[in-house]
C-alpha atoms as a PDB file:
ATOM      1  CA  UNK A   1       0.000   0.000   0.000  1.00  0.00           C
ATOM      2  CA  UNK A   2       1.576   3.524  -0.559  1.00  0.00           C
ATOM      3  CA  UNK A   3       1.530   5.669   2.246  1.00  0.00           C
ATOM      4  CA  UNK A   4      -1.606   8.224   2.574  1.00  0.00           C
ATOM      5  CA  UNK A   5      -0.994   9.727   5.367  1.00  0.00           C
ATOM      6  CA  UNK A   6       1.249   9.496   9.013  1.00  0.00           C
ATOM      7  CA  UNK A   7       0.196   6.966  11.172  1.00  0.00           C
ATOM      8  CA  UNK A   8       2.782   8.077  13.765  1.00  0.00           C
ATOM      9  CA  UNK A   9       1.447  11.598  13.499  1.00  0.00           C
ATOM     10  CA  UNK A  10      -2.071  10.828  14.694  1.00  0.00           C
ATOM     11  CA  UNK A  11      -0.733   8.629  17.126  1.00  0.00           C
ATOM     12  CA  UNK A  12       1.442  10.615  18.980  1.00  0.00           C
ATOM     13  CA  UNK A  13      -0.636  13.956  18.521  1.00  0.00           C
ATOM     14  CA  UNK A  14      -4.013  12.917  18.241  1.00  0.00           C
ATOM     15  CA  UNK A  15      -4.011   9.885  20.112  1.00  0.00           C
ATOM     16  CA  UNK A  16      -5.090   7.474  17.061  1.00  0.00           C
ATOM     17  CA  UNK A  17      -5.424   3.881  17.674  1.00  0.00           C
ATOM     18  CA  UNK A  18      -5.204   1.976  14.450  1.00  0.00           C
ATOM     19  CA  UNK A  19      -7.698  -0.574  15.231  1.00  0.00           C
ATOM     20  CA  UNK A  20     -10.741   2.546  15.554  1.00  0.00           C
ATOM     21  CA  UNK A  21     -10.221   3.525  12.028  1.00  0.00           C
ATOM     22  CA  UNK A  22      -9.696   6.996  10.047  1.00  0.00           C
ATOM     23  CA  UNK A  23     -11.229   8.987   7.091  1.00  0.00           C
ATOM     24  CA  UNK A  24      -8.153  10.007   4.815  1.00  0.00           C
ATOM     25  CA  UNK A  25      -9.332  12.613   2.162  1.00  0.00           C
ATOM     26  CA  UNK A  26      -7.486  13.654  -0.840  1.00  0.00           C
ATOM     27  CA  UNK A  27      -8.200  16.570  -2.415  1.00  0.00           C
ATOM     28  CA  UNK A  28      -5.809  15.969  -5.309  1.00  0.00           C
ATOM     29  CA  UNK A  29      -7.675  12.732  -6.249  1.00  0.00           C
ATOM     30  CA  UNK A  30     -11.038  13.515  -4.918  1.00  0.00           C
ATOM     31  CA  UNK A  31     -11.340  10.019  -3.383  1.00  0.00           C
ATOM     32  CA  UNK A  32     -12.035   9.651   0.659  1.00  0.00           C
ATOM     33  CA  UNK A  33     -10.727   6.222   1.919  1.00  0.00           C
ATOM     34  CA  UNK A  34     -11.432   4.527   4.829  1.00  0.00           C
ATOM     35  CA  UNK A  35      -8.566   2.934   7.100  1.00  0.00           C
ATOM     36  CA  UNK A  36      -8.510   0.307   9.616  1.00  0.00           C
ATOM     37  CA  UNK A  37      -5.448  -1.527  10.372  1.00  0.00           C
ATOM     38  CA  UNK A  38      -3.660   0.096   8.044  1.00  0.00           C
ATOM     39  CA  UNK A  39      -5.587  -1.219   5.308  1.00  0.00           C
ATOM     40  CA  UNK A  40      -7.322   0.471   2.773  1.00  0.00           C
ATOM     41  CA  UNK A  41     -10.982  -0.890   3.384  1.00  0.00           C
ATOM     42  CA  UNK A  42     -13.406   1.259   1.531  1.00  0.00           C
ATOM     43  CA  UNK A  43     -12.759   4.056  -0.762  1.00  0.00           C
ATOM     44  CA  UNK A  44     -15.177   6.275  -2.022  1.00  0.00           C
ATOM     45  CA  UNK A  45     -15.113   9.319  -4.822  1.00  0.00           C
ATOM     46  CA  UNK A  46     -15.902  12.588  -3.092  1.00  0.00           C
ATOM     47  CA  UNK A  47     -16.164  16.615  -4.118  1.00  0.00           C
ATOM     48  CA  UNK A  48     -14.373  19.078  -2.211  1.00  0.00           C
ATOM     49  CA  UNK A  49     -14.532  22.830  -2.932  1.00  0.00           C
ATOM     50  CA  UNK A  50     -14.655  24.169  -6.028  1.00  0.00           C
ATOM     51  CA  UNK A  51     -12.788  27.517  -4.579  1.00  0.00           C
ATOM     52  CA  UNK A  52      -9.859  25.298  -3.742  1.00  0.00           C
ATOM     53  CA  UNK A  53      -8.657  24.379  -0.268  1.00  0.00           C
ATOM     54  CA  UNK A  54      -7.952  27.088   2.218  1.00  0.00           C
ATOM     55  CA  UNK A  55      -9.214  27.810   6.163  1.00  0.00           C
ATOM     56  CA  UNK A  56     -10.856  31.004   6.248  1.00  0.00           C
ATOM     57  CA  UNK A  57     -14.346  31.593   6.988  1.00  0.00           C
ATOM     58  CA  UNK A  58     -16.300  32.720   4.394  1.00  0.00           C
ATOM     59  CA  UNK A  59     -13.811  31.586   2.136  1.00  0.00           C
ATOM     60  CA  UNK A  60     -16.289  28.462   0.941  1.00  0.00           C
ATOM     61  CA  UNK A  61     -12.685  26.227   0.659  1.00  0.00           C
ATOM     62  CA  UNK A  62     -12.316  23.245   1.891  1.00  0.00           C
ATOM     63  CA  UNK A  63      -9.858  23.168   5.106  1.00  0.00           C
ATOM     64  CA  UNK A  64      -6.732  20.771   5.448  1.00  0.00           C
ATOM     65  CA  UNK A  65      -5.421  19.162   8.173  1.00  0.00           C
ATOM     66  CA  UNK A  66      -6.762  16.448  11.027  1.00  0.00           C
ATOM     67  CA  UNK A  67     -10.438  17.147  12.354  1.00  0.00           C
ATOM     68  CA  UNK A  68     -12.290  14.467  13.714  1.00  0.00           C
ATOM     69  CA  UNK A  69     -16.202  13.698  13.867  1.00  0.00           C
ATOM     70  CA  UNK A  70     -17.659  15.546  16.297  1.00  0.00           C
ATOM     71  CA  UNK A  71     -21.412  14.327  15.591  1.00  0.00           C
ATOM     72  CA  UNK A  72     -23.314  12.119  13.373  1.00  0.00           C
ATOM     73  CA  UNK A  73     -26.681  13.408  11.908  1.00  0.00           C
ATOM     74  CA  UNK A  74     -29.740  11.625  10.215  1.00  0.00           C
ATOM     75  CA  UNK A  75     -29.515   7.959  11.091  1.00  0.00           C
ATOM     76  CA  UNK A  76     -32.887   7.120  10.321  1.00  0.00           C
ATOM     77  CA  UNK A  77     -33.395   9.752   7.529  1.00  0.00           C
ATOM     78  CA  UNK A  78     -34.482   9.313   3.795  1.00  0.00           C
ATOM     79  CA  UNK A  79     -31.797   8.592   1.048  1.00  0.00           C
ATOM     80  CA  UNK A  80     -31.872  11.960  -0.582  1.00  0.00           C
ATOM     81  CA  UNK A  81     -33.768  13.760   2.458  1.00  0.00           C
ATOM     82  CA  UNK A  82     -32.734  17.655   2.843  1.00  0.00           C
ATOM     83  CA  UNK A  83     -31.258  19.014   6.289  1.00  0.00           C
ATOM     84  CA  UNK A  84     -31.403  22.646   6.696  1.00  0.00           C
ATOM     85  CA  UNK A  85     -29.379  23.806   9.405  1.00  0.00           C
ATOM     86  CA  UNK A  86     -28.628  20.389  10.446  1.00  0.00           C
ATOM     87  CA  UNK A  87     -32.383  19.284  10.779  1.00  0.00           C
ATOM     88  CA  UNK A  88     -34.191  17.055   8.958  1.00  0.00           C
ATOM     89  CA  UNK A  89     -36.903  18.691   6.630  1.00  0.00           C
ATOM     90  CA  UNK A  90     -38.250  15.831   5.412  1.00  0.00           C
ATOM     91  CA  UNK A  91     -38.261  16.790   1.867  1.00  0.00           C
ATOM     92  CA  UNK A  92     -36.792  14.455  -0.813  1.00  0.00           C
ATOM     93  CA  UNK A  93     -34.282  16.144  -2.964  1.00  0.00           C
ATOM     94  CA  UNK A  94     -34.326  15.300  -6.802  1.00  0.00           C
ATOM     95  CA  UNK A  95     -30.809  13.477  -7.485  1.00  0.00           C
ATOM     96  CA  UNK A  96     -29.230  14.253 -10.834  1.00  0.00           C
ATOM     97  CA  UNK A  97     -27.236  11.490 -12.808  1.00  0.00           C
ATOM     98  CA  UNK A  98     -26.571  14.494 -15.163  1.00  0.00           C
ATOM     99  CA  UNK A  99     -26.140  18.188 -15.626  1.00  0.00           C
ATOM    100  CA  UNK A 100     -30.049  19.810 -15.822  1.00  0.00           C
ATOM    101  CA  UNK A 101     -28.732  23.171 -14.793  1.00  0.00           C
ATOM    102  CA  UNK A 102     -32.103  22.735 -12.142  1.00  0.00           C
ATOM    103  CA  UNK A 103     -29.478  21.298  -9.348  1.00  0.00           C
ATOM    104  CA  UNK A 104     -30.325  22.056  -5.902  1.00  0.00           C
ATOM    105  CA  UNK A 105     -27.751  22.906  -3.577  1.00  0.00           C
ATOM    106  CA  UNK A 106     -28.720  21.193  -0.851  1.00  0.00           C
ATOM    107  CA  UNK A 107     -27.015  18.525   2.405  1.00  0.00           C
ATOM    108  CA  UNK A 108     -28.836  15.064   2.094  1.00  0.00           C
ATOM    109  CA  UNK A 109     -28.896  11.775   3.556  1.00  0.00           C
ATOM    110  CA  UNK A 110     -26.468  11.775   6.286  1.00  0.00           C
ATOM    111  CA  UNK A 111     -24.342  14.302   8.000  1.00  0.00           C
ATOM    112  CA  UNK A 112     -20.679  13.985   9.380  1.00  0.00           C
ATOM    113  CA  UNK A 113     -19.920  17.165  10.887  1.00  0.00           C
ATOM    114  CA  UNK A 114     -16.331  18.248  11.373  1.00  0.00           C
ATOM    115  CA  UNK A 115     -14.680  19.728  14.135  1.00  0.00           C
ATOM    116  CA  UNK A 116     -10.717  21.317  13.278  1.00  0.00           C
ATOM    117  CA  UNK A 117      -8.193  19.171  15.477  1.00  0.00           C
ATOM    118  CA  UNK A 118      -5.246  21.561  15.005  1.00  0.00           C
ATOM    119  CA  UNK A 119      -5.001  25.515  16.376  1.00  0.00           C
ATOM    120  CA  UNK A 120      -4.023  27.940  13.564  1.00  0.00           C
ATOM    121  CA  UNK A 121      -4.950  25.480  11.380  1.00  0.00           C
ATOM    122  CA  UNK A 122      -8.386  24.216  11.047  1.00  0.00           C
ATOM    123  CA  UNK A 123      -9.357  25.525  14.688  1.00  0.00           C
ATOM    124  CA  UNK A 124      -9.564  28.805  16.069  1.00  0.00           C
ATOM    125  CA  UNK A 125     -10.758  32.576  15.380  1.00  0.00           C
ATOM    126  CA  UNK A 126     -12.090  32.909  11.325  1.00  0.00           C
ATOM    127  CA  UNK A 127     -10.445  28.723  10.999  1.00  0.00           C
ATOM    128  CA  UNK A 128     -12.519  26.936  12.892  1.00  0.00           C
ATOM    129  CA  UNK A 129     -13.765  24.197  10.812  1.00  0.00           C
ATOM    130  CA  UNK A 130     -16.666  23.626  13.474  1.00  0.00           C
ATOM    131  CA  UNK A 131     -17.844  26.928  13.165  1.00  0.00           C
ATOM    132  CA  UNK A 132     -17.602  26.978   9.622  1.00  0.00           C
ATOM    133  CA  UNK A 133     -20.159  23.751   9.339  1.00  0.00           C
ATOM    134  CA  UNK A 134     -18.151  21.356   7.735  1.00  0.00           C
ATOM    135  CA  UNK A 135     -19.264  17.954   6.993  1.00  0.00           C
ATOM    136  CA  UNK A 136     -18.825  15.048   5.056  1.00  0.00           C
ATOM    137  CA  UNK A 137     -22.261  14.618   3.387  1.00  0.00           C
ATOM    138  CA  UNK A 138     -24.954  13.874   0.695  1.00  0.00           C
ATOM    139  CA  UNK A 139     -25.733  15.404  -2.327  1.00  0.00           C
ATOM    140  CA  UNK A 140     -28.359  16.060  -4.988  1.00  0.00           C
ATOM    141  CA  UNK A 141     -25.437  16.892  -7.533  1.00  0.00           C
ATOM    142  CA  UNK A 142     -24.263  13.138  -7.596  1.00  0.00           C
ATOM    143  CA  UNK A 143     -23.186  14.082 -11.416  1.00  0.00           C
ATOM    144  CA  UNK A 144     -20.205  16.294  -9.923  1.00  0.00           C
ATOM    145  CA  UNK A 145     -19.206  13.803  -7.539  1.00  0.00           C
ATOM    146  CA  UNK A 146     -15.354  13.141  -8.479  1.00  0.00           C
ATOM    147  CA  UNK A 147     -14.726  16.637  -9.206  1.00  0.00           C
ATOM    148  CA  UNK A 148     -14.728  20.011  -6.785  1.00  0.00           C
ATOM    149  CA  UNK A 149     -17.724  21.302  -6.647  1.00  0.00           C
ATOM    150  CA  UNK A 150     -18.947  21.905  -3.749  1.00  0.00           C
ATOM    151  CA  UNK A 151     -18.475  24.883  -0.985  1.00  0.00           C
ATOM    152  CA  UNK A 152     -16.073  24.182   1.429  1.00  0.00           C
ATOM    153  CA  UNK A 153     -17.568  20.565   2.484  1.00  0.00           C
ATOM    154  CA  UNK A 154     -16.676  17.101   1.349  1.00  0.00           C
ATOM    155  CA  UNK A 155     -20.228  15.796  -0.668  1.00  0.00           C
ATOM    156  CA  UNK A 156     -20.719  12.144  -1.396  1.00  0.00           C
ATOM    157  CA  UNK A 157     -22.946  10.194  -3.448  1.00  0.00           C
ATOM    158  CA  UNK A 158     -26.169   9.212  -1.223  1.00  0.00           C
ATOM    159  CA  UNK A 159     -25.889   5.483  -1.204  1.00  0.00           C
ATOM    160  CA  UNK A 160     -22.031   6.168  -0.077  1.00  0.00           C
ATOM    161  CA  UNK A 161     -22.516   8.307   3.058  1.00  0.00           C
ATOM    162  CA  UNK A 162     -25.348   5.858   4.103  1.00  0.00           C
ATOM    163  CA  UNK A 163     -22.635   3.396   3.679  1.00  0.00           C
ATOM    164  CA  UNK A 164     -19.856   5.576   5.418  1.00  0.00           C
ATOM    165  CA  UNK A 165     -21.897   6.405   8.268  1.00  0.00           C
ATOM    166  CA  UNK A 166     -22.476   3.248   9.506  1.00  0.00           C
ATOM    167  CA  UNK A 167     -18.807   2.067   9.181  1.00  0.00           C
ATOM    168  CA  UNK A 168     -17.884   5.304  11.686  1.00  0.00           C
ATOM    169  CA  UNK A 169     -18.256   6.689  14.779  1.00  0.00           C
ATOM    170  CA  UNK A 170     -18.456  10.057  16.696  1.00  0.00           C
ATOM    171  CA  UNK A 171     -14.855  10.576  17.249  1.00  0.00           C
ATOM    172  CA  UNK A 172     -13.182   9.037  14.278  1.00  0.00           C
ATOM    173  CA  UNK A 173     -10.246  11.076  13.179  1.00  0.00           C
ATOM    174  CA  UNK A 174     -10.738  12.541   9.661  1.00  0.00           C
ATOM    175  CA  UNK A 175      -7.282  14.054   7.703  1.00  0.00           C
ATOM    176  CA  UNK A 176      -7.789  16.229   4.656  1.00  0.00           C
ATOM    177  CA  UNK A 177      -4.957  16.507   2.789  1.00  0.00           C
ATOM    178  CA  UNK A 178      -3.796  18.255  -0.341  1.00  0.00           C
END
């Protein structure tokens, strides 16, 4: 397997345990993979921002850096249900296959939100990824899934963050990386 990402790092720093699992992200290849053992066990294609990868709120990038999941949202919800502000409106979302130009922008299916791990980095004053709302998620733009796209959070196809969420828990360490 080539190397993703420092197991040492989130062991001595973040206090990782190898046999709990972590979310790798790579922005380069828009692909998230999932890690236990220090295998490779699921891998997934993924949109990050389509303003590039930055910190700064308001900036609509997606942040770098370890973060880990601070809460898990919509266990029981719809595949292609809306949240708005992190609640469940119980509105289906229409998912496009293709470009109709009549995509909603909208958080579906499942939430992961994201809480920054590292001060002056992704947590802190105008950093914090917390603040900023950033999850791993849903999406009724599947079509743009594999490209960035979205603003500032990592989007999934439906089916794969149903599939995601129940393969992680609150707490799992999540590294985005360039």
């Amino acid at each position: 397997m080539r190397k993703i990402f420092s197991f040492k790092k989130l062991q001595k720093h973040f206090g990782f345990q190898p046999d709990h699992g972590v979310i790798v992200v790579s922005v380069s290849q828009q692909r998230l993979y999932l890690i236990k053992r220090k295998e490779i066990i699921k891998n997934y294609p993924v949109s990050t921002s389509r303003y590039g990868i930055g910190n700064r709120d308001g900036s609509y990038k997606t942040p770098l850096g370890v973060h880990r999941i601070s809460s898990r949202i919509g266990k029981d919800a719809h595949i292609g249900e809306i949240f708005q502000s992190r609640k469940r409106t119980h509105r289906i979302a229409r998912i496009s296959a293709a470009t109709t130009g009549k995509e909603e922008d909208v958080i579906t299916t499942r939430i992961l939100r994201l809480e920054g791990r590292e001060p002056g980095i992704n947590k802190g004053k105008g950093i914090d990824s917390y603040e900023r709302c950033i999850y791993i998620h849903g999406t009724a733009a599947e079509h743009l899934i594999g490209k960035p796209a979205s603003h500032g959070c990592i989007r999934m196809r439906n089916k794969d963050i149903v599939e995601l969420f129940d393969l992680v828990k609150r707490g799992t360490l999540v590294e985005i990386r360039k």
